[in-house]
Protein backbone atom coordinates (compact mmCIF):
# COMPACT_ATOMS: atom_id res chain seq x y z
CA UNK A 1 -38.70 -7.62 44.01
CA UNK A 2 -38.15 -6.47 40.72
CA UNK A 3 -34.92 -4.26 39.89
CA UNK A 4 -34.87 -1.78 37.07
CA UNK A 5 -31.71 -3.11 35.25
CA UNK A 6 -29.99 -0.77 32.93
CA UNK A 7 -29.25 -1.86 29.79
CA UNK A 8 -26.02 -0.13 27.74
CA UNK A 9 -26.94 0.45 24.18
CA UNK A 10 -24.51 -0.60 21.39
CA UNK A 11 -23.89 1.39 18.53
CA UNK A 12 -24.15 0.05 14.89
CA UNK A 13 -20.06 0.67 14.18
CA UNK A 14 -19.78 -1.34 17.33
CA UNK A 15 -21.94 -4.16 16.38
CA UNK A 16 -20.80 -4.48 12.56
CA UNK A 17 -16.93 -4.75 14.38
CA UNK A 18 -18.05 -7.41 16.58
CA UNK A 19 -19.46 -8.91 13.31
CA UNK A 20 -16.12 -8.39 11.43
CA UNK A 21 -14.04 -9.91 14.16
CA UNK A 22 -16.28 -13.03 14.16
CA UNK A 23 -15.37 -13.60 10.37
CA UNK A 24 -12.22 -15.39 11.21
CA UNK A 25 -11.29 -15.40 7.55
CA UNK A 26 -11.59 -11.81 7.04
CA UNK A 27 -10.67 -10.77 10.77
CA UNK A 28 -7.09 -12.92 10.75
CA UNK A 29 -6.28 -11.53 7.04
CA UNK A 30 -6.78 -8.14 8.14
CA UNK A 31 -4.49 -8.80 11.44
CA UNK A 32 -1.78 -10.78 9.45
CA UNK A 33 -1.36 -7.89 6.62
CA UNK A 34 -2.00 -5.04 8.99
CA UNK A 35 1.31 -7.04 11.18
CA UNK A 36 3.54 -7.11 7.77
CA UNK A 37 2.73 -3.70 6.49
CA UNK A 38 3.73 -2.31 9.99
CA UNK A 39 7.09 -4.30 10.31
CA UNK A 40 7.72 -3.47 6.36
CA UNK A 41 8.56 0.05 7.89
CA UNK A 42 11.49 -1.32 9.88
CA UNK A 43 13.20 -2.66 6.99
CA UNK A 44 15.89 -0.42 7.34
CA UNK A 45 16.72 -2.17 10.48
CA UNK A 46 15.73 -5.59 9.11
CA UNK A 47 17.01 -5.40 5.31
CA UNK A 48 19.61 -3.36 5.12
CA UNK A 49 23.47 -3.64 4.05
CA UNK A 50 24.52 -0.98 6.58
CA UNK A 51 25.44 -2.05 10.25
CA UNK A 52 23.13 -1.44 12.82
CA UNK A 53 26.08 -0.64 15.57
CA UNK A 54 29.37 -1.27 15.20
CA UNK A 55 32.22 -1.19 17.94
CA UNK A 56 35.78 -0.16 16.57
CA UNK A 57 38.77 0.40 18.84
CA UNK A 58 36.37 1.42 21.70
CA UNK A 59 34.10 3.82 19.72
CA UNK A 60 30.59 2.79 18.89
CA UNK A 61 29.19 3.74 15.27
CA UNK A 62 25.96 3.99 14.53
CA UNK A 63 26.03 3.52 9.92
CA UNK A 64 22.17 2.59 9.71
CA UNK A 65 22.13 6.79 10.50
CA UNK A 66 25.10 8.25 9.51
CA UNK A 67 27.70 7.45 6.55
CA UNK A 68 31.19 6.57 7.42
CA UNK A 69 34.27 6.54 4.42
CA UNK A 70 36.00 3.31 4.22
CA UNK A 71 38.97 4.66 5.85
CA UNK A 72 36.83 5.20 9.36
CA UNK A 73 37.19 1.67 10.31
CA UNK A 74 40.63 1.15 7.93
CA UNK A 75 39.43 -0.69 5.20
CA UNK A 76 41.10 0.22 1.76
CA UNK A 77 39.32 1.90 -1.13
CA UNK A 78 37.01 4.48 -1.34
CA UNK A 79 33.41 5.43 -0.78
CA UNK A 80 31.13 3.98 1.69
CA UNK A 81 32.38 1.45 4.29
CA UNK A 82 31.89 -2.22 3.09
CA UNK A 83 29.90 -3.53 6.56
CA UNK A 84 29.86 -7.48 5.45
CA UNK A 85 33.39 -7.73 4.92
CA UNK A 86 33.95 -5.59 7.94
CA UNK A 87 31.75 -8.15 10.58
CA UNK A 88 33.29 -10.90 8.68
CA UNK A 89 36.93 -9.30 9.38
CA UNK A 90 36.11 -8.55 12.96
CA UNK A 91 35.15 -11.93 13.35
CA UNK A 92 37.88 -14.07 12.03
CA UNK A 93 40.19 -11.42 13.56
CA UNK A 94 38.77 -12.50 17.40
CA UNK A 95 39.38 -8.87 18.53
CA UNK A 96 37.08 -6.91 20.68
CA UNK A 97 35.72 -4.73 17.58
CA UNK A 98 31.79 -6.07 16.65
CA UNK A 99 29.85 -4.82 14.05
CA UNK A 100 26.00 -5.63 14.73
CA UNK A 101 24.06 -6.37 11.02
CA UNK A 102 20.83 -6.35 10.27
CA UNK A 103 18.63 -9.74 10.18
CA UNK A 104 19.24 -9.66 6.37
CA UNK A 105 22.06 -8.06 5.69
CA UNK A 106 21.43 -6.73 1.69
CA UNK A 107 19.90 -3.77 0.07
CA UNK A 108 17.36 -3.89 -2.92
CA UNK A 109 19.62 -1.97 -5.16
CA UNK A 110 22.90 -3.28 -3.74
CA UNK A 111 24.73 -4.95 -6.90
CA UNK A 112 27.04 -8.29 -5.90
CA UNK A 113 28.41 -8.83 -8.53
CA UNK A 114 31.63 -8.24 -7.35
CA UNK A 115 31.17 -11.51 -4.40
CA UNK A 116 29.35 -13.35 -7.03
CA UNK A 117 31.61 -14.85 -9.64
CA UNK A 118 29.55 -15.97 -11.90
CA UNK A 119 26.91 -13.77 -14.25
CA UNK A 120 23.35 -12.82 -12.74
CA UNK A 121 20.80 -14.01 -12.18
CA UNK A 122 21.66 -16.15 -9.47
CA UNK A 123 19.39 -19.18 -8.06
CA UNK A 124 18.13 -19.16 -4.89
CA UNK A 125 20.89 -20.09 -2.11
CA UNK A 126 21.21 -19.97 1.57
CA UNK A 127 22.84 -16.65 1.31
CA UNK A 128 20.20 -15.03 -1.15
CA UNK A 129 17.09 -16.77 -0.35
CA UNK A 130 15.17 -15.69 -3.09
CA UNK A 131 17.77 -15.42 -5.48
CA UNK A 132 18.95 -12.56 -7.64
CA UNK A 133 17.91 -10.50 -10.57
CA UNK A 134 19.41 -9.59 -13.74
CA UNK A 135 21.64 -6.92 -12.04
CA UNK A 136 22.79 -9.03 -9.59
CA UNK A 137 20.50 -7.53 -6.81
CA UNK A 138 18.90 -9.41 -4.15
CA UNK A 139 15.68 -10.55 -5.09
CA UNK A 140 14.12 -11.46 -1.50
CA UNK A 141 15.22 -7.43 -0.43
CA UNK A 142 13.73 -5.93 -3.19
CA UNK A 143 10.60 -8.11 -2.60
CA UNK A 144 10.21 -6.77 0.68
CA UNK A 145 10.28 -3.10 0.00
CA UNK A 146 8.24 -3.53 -2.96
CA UNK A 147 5.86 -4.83 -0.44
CA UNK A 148 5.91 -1.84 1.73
CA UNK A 149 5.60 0.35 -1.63
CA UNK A 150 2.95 -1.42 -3.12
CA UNK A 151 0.44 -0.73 -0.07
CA UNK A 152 1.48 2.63 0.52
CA UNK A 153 0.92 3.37 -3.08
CA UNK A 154 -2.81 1.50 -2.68
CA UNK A 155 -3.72 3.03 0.22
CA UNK A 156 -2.86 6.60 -0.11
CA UNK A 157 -4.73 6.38 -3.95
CA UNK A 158 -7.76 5.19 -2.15
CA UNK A 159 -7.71 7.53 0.23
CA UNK A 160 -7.03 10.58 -2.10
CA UNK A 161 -9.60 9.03 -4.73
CA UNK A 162 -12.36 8.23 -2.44
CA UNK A 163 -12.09 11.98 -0.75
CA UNK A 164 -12.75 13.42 -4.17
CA UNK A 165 -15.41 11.34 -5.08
CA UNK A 166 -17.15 11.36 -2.01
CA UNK A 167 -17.04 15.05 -2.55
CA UNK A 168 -17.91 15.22 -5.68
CA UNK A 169 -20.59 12.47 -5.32
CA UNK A 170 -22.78 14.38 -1.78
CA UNK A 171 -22.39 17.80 -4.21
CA UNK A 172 -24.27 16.21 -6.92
CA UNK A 173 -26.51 13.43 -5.29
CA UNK A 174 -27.59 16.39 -2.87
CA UNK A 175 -28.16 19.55 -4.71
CA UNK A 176 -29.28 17.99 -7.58
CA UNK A 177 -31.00 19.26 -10.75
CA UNK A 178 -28.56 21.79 -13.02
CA UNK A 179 -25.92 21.16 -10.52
CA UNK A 180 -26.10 16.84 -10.92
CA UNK A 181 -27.00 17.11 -14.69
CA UNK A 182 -23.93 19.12 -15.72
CA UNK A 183 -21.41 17.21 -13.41
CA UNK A 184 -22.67 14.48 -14.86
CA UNK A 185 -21.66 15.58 -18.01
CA UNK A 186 -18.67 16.14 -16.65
CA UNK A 187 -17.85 12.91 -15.17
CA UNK A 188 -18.65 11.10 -18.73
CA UNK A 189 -16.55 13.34 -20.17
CA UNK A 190 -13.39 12.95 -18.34
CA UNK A 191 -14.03 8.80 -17.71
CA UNK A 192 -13.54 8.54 -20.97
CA UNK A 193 -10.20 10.03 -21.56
CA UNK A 194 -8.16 6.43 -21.58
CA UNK A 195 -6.18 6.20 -18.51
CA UNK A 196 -3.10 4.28 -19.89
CA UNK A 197 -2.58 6.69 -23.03
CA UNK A 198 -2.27 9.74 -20.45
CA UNK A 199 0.22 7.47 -18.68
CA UNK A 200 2.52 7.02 -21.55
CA UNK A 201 2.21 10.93 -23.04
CA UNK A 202 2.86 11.53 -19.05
CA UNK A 203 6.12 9.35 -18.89
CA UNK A 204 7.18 10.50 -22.28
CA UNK A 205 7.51 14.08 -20.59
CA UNK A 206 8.28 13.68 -16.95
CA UNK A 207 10.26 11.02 -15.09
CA UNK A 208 7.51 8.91 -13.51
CA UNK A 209 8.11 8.65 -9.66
CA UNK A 210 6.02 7.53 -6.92
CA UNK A 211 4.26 11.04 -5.96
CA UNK A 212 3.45 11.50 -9.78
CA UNK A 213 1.92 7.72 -10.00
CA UNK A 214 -0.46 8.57 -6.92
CA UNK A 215 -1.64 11.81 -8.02
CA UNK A 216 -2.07 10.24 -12.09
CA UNK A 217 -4.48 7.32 -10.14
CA UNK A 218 -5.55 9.56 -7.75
CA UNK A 219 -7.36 11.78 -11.23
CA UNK A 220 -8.39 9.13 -12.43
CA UNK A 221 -9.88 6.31 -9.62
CA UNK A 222 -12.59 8.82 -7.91
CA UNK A 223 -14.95 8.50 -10.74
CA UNK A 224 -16.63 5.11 -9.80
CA UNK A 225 -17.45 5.92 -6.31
CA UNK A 226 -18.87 9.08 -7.34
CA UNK A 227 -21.90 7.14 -8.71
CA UNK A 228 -21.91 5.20 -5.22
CA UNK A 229 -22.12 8.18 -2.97
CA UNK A 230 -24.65 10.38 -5.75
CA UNK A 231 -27.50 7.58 -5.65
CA UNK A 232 -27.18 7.13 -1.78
CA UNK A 233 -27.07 11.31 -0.96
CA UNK A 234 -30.25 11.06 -3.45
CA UNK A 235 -32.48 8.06 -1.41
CA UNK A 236 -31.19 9.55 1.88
CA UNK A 237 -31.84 13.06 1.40
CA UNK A 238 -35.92 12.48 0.68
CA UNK A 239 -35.89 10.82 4.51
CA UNK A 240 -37.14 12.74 7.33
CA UNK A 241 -34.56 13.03 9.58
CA UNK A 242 -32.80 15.32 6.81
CA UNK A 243 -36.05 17.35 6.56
CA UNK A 244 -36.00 17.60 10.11
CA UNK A 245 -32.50 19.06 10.26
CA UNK A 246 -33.40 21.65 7.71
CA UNK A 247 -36.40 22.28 9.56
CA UNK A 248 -33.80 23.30 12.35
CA UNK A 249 -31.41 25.32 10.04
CA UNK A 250 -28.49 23.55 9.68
CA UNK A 251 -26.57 24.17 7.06
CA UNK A 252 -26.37 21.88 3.92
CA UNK A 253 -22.48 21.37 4.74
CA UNK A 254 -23.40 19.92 7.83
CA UNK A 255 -26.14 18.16 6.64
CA UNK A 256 -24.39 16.48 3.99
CA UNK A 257 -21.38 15.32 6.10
CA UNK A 258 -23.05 15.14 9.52
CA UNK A 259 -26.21 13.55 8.55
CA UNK A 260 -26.21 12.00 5.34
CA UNK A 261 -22.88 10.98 4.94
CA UNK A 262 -22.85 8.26 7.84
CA UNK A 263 -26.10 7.21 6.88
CA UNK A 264 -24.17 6.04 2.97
CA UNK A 265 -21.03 4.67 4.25
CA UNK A 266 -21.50 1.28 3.06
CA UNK A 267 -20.79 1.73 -0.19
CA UNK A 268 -17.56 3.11 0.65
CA UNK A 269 -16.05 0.83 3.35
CA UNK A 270 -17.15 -2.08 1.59
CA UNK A 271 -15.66 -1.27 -1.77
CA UNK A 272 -12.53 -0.21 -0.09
CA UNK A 273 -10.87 -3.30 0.13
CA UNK A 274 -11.47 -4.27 -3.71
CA UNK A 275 -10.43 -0.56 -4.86
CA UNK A 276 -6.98 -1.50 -2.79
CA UNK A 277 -6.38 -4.76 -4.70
CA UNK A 278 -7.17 -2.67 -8.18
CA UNK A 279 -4.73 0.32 -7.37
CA UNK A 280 -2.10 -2.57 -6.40
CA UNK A 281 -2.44 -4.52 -9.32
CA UNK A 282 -2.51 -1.30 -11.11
CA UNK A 283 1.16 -0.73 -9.97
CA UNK A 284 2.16 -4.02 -10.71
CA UNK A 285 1.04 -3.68 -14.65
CA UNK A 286 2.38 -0.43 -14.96
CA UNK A 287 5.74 -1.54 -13.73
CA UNK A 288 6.00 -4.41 -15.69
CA UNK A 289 5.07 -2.35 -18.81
CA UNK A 290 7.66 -0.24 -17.93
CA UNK A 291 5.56 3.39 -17.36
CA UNK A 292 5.71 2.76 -13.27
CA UNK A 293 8.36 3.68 -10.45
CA UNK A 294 11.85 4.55 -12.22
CA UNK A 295 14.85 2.44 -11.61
CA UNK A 296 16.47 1.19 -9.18
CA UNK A 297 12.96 1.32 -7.15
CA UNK A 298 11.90 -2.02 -5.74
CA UNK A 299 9.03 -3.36 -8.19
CA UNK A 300 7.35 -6.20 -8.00
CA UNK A 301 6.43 -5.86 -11.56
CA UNK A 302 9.82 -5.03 -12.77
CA UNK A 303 11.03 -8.34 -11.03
CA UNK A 304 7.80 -10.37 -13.42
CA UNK A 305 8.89 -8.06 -16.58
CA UNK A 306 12.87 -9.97 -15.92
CA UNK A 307 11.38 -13.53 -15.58
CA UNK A 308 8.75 -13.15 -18.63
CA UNK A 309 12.17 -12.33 -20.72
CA UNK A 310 14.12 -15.53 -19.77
CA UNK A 311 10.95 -18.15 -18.52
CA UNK A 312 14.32 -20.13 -17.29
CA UNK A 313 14.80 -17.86 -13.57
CA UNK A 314 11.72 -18.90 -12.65
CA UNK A 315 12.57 -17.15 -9.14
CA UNK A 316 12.07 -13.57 -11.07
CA UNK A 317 8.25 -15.40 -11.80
CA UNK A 318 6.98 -16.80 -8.83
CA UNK A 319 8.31 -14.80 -6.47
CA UNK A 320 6.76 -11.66 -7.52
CA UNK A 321 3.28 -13.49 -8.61
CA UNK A 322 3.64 -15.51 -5.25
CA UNK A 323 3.76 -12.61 -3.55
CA UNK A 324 1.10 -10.62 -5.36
CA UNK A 325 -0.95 -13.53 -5.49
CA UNK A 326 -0.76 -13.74 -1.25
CA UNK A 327 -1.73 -10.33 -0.63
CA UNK A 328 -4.64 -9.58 -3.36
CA UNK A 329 -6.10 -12.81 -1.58
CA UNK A 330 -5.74 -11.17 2.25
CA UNK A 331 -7.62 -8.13 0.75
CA UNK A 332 -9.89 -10.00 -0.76
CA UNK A 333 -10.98 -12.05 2.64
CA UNK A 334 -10.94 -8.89 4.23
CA UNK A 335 -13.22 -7.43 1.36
CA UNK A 336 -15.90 -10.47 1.74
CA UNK A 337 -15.56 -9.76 5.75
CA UNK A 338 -16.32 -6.00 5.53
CA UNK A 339 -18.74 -6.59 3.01
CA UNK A 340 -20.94 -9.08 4.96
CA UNK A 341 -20.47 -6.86 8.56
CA UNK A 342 -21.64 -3.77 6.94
CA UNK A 343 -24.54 -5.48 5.02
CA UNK A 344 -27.48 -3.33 5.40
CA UNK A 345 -30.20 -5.91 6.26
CA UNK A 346 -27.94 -7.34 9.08
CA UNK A 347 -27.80 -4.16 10.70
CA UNK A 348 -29.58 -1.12 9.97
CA UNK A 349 -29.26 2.51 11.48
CA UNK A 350 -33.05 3.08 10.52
CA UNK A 351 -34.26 0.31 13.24
């Protein structure tokens, strides 16, 4: 007897996933920085010179919130309670008062120079693990922030930049004619106003901050994948299936973004990773030429521009470069996986 058995088609996002996730190089880089980038948003509670809870004469505080003076838990002085010297007092004075500190227990622009006697930097200890900068700030802290910074920066660039030239790029690959020949004009126009020299006349006026340095890359990163998404709305649009849906009169918004678009997304998702490392690297430079995030903002590049000064804290060079180093080479294993999953002749949306 022969049964009809019913076979469950798989779609071609599905299959170039299953692809991805059997590059182990690509698959495990993606997992590993997708892991750090999430925890990097609970450094408050990780890296942080503010108690997390603290327990004083039967009332529980909660400072990673909410500020409390000095005088709230009787310390002398002014300002903001000191929480180290408070869990350290609570703790030689064997009382029932706690004060609960973060893993790390520093801020990236907390100065110590008044517990550190001698003049910053300071080498790598047990206490600062990665050592201090010229200011006397923790070096590991402001590492880890700078982390968290640095990808938000890349990624929201990307996405900004790749919206507008994705736009820009169906508008003139799919009308064509007057409408591609003067954007083109356009385009070679404004790529070749020099990026850096707007940077500088830019800082020279306003304060650079981290809104300013997205929306600067943002105007000037969606020119290259303009060219992408033109020459694949141009061999797309002469196929049938988009003659068919005019046939049927939809309308050319919907046949540019229904149709086409998934049919060119290759280009896209498999520069993507390589247009993050750029944009991060991008940061980097600009911060150690001193036109990126203002001061006291944790900067990798700022922490490179102090070791290149004085070559003898050679913490303030490897531990930025290190870190650099480690996560331009996760992107880039991720890059080489995405690439090879979304390779056309491995899988095709025509077959």
């Amino acid at each position: 007897m022969i049964f009809n058995k019913r076979i469950k088609s798989e779609s071609i996002l599905r299959k170039r996933i299953r692809k991805f996730k059997g590059l182990k190089r690509g698959y495990y880089s993606f997992i590993i920085l997708i892991t750090l980038y999430i925890i990097s948003f609970l450094n408050p509670l990780l890296i942080n010179n503010k108690a997390l809870v603290v327990k004083f004469n039967g009332e529980y505080f909660f400072p990673v919130v909410n500020y409390y003076p000095s005088n709230t838990f009787s310390q002398k002085g002014y300002g903001e309670a000191q929480y180290r010297k408070l869990d350290q007092h609570f703790k030689d004075d064997n009382s029932n008062n706690w004060a609960l500190m973060p893993l790390y227990p520093y801020h990236p622009n907390e100065s110590l120079l008044a517990e550190i006697d001698s003049e910053p930097p300071h080498a790598p200890s047990s206490q600062h693990w990665l050592g201090t900068d010229n200011r006397a700030r923790d070096v590991f802290a402001r590492m880890i922030y700078g982390f968290n910074i640095s990808i938000s920066f890349a990624l929201i660039v990307t996405m900004v930049a790749y919206l507008i030239g994705i736009t820009i790029g169906a508008i003139l690959g799919f009308f064509g004619g007057r409408v591609d020949m003067f954007g083109q004009r356009f385009i070679e126009i404004f790529a070749s106003i020099p990026f850096l020299y707007m940077v500088i006349i830019i800082s020279s006026v306003l304060q650079p901050n981290f809104w300013l340095l997205v929306t600067i890359m943002s105007c000037f990163n969606w020119v290259g994948m303009t060219y992408y998404i033109r020459g694949e709305f141009y061999k797309e649009k002469a196929k049938d299936y988009v003659s068919a849906a005019i046939s049927m009169g939809a309308s050319n918004r919907r046949i540019m973004f229904k149709h086409i678009l998934p049919n060119a997304l290759t280009p896209i998702i498999t520069f993507a990773p390589f247009a993050l490392i750029a944009n991060i690297s991008s940061l980097v430079s600009l911060d150690f030429l001193g036109f990126g995030l203002a001061p006291p903002t944790p900067s990798w590049g700022e922490i490179v521009s102090q070791g290149i000064s004085d070559i003898r804290y050679w913490w303030l060079i490897l531990s930025p470069m290190g870190a650099s180093f480690t996560t331009l080479l996760l992107i880039s294993f991720i890059g080489e996986g995405v690439r090879e999953a979304f390779d056309p002749k491995v899988h095709s949306r025509l077959r």
